[in-house]
C-alpha atoms as a PDB file:
ATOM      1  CA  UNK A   1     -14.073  28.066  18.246  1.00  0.00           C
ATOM      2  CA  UNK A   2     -15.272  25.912  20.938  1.00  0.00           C
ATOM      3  CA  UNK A   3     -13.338  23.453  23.377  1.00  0.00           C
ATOM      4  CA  UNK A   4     -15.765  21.043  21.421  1.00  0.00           C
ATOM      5  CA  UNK A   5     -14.889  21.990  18.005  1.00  0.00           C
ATOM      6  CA  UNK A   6     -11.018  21.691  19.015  1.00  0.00           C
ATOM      7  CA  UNK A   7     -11.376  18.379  20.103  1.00  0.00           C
ATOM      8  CA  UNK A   8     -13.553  16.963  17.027  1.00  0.00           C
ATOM      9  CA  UNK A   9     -10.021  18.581  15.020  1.00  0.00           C
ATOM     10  CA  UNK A  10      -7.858  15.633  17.041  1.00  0.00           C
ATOM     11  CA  UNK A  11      -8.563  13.113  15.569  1.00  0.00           C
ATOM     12  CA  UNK A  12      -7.877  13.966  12.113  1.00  0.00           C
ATOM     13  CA  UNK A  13      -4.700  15.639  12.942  1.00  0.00           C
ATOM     14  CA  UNK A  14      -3.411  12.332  15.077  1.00  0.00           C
ATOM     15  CA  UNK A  15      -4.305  10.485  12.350  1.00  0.00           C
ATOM     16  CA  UNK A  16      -2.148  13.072   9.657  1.00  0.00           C
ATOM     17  CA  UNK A  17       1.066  12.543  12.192  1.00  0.00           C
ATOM     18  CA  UNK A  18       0.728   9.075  11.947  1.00  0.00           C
ATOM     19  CA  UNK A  19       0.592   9.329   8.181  1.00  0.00           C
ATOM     20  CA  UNK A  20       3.551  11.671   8.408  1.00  0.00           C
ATOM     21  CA  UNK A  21       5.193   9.251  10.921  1.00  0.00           C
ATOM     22  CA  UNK A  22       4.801   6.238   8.752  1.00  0.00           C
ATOM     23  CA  UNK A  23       6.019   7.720   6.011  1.00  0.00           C
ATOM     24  CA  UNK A  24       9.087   9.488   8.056  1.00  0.00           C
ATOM     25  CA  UNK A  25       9.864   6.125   8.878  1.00  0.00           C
ATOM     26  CA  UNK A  26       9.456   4.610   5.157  1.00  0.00           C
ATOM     27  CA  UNK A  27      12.081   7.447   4.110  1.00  0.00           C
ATOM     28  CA  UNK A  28      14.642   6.954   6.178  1.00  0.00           C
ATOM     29  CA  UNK A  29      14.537   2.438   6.150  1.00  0.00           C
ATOM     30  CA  UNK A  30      14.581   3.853   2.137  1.00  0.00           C
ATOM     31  CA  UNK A  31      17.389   6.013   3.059  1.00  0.00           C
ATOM     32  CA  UNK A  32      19.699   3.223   5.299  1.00  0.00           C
ATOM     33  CA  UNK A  33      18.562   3.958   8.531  1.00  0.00           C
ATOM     34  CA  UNK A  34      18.721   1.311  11.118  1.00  0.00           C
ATOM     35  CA  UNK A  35      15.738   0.079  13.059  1.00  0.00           C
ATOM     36  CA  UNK A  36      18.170   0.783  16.315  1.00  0.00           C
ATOM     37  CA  UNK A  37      18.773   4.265  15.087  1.00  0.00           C
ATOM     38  CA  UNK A  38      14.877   4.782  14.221  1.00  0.00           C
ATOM     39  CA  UNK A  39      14.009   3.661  17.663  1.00  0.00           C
ATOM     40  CA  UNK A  40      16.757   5.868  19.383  1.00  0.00           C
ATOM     41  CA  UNK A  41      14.959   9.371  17.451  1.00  0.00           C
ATOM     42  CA  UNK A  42      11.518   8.332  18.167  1.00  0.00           C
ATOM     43  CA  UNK A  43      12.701   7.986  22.283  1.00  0.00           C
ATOM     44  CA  UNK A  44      11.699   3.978  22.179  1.00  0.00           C
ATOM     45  CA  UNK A  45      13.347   0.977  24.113  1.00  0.00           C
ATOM     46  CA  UNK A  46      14.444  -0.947  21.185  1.00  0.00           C
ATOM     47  CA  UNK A  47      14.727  -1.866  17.314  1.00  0.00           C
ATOM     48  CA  UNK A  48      11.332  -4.438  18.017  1.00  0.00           C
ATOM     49  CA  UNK A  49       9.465  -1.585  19.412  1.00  0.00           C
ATOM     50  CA  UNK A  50      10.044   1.122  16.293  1.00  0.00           C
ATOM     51  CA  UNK A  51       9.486  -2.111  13.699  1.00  0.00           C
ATOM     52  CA  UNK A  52       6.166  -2.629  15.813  1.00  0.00           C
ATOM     53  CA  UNK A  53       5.458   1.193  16.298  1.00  0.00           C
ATOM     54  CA  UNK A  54       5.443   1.168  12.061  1.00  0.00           C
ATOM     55  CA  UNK A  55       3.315  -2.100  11.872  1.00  0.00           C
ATOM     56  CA  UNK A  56       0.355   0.014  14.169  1.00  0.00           C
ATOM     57  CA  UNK A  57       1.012   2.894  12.109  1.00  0.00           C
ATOM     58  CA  UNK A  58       1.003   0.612   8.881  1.00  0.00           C
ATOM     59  CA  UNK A  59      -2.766  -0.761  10.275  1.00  0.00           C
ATOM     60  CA  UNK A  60      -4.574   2.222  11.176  1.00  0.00           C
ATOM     61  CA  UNK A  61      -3.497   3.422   7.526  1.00  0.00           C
ATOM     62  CA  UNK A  62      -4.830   1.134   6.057  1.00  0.00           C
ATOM     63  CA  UNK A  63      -8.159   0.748   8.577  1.00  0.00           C
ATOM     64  CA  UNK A  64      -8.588   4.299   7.546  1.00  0.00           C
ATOM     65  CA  UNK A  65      -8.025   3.939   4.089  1.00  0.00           C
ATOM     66  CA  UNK A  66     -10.844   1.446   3.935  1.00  0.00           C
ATOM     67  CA  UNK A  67     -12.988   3.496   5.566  1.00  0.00           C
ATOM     68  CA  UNK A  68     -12.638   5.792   2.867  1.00  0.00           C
ATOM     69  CA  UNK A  69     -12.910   3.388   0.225  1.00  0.00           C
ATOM     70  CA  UNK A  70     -16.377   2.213   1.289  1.00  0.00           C
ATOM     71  CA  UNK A  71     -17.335   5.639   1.621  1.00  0.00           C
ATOM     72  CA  UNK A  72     -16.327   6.123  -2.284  1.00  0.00           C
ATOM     73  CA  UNK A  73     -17.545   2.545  -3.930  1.00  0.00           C
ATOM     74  CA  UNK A  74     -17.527  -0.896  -2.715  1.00  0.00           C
ATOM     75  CA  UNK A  75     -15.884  -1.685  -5.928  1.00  0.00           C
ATOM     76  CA  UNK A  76     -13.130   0.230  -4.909  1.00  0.00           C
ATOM     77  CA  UNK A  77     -12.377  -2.448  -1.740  1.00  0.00           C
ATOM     78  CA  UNK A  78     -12.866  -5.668  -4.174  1.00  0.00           C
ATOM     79  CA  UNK A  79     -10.188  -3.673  -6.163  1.00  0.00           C
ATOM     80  CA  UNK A  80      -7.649  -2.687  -3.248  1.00  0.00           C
ATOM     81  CA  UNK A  81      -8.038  -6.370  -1.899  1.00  0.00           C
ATOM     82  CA  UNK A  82      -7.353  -7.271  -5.472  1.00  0.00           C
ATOM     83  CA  UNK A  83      -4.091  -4.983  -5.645  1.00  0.00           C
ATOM     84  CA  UNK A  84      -2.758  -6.254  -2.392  1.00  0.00           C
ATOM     85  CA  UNK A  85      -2.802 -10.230  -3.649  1.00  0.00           C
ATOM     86  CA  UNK A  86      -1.489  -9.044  -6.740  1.00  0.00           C
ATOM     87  CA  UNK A  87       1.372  -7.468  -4.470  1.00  0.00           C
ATOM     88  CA  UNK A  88       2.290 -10.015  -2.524  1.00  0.00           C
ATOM     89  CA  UNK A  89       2.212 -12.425  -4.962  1.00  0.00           C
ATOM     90  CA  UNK A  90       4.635 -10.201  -6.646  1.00  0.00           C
ATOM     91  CA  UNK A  91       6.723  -9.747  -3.397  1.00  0.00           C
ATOM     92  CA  UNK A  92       7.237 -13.507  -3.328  1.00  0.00           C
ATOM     93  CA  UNK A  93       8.757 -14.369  -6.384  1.00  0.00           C
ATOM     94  CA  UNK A  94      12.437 -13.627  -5.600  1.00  0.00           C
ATOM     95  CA  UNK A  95      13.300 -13.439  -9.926  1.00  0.00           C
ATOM     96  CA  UNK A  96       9.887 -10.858 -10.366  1.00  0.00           C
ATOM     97  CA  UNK A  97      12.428  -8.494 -12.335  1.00  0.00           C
ATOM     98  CA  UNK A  98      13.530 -10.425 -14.661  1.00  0.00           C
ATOM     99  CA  UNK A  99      10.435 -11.438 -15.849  1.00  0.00           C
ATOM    100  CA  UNK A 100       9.697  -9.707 -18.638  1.00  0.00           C
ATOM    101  CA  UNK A 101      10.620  -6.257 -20.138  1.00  0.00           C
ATOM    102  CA  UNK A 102       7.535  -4.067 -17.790  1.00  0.00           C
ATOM    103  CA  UNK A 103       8.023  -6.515 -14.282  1.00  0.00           C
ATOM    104  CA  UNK A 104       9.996  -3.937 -12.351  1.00  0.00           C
ATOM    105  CA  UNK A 105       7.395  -1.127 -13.355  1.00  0.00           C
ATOM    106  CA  UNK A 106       4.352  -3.118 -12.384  1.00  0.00           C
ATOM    107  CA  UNK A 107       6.321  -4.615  -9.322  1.00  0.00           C
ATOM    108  CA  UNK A 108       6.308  -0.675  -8.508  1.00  0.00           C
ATOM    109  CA  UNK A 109       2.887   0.614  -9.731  1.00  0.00           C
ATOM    110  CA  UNK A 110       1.610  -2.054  -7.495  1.00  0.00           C
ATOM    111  CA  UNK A 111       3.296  -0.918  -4.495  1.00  0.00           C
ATOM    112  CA  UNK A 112       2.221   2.761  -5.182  1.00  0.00           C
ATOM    113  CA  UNK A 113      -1.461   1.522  -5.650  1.00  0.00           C
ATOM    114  CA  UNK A 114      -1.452  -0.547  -2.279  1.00  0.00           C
ATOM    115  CA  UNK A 115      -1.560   2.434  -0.677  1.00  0.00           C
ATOM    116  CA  UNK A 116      -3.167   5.363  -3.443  1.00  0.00           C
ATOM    117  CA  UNK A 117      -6.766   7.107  -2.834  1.00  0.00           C
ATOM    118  CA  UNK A 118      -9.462   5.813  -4.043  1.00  0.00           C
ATOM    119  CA  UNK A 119      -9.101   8.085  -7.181  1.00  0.00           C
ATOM    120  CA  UNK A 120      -5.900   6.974  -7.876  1.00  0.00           C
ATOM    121  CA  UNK A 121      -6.304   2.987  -7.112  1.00  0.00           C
ATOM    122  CA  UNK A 122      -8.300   2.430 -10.309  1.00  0.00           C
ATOM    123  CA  UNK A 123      -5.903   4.474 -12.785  1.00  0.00           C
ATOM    124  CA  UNK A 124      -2.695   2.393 -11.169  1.00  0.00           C
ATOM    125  CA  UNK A 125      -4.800  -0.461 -11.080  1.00  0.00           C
ATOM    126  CA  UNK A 126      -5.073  -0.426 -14.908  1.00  0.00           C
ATOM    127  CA  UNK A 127      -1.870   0.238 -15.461  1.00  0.00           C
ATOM    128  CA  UNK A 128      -0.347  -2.136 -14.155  1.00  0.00           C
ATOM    129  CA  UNK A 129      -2.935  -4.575 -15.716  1.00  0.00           C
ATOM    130  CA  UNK A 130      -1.697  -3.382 -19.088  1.00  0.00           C
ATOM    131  CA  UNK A 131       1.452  -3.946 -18.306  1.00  0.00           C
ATOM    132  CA  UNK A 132       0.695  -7.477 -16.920  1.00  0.00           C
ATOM    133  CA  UNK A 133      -0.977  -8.390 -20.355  1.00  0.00           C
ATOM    134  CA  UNK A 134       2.402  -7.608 -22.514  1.00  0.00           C
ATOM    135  CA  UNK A 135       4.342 -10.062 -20.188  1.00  0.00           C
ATOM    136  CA  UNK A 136       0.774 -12.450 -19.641  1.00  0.00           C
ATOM    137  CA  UNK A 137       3.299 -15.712 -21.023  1.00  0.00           C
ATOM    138  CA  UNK A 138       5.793 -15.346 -18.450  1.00  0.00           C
ATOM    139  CA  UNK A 139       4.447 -14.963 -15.051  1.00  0.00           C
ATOM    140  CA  UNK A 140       4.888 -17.556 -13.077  1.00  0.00           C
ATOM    141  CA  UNK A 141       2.146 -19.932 -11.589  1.00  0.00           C
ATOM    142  CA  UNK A 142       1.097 -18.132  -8.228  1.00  0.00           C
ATOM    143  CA  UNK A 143       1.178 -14.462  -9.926  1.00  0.00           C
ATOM    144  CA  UNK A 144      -1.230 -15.585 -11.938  1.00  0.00           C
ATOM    145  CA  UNK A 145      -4.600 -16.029  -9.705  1.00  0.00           C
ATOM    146  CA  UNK A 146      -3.859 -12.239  -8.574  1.00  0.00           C
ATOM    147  CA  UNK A 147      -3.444 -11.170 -12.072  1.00  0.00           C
ATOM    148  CA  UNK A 148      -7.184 -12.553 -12.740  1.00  0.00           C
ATOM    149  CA  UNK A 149      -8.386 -10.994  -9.419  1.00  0.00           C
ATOM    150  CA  UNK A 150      -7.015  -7.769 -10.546  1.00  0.00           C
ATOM    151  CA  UNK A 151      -8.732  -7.827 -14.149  1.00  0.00           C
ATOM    152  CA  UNK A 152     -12.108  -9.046 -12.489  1.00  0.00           C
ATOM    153  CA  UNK A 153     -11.893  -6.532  -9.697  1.00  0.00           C
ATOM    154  CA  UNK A 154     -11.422  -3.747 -12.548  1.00  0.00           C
ATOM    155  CA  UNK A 155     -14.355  -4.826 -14.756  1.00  0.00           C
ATOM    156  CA  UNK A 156     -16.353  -4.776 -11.575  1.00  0.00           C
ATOM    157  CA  UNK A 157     -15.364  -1.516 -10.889  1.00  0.00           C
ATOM    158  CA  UNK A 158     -15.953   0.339 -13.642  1.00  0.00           C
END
């Protein structure tokens, strides 16, 4: 192997730490872990610079994760935009799990699909769509735009 060929394998490895990394850091927030205490492991200055450490880490996820969508279908980046309103909108409303009988289970598949490959996004996707429709009378005003993003975005894609 060349000194060429072992330097084109960087950059995908960096970019596999920093998944690892992110997630690492997902785990242990997950797990009770301070921000101070994250920051103290990973050797940096201070709580702000691990929270901002994750938010770069967070990005260049997701950059790369639309790079890889628009190498699969352009459909599948309507979608993923689609599935990130529908998650924040879901994020917002403080009472989401009360909402009907399915809202914590979308409220999750959501946050799973955020984040899923491309062949995973549209599966999730309808899921949680399904799951929408049974509690369609009870979502409140602002979920409600996403919801119809999400269900256009999915006929779109298909």
């Amino acid at each position: 192997m060349t000194d060429l060929d072992q330097l084109a394998e960087l950059g995908p490895a960096r970019a596999r730490l920093d998944e690892r990394e992110l997630e690492l850091i997902d785990r242990a927030r997950q797990g009770g872990a301070t921000w101070a205490q994250i920051a103290g492991v990973l050797g940096l200055a201070s709580r702000q610079a691990a929270e901002q450490r994750r938010q770069r880490l967070l990005a260049a996820a997701r950059a790369r994760r639309t790079d890889e969508d628009l190498r699969y279908a352009a459909g599948i980046v309507v979608l993923r935009e689609a599935v990130s309103d529908l998650h924040r909108a879901i994020a917002a409303d403080p009472r989401w799990k009360q909402r009907f009988a399915r809202a914590a289970l979308v409220r999750d598949t959501v946050a799973i699909a955020v984040d899923a490959a491309p062949s995973g996004l549209y599966a999730l996707a309808c899921q949680a769509a399904d799951d929408l429709a049974a509690g369609r009378a009870r979502l409140p005003g602002h979920v409600r735009p996403a919801v119809e993003k999400l269900r256009a975005a999915l006929s779109m894609a298909r």
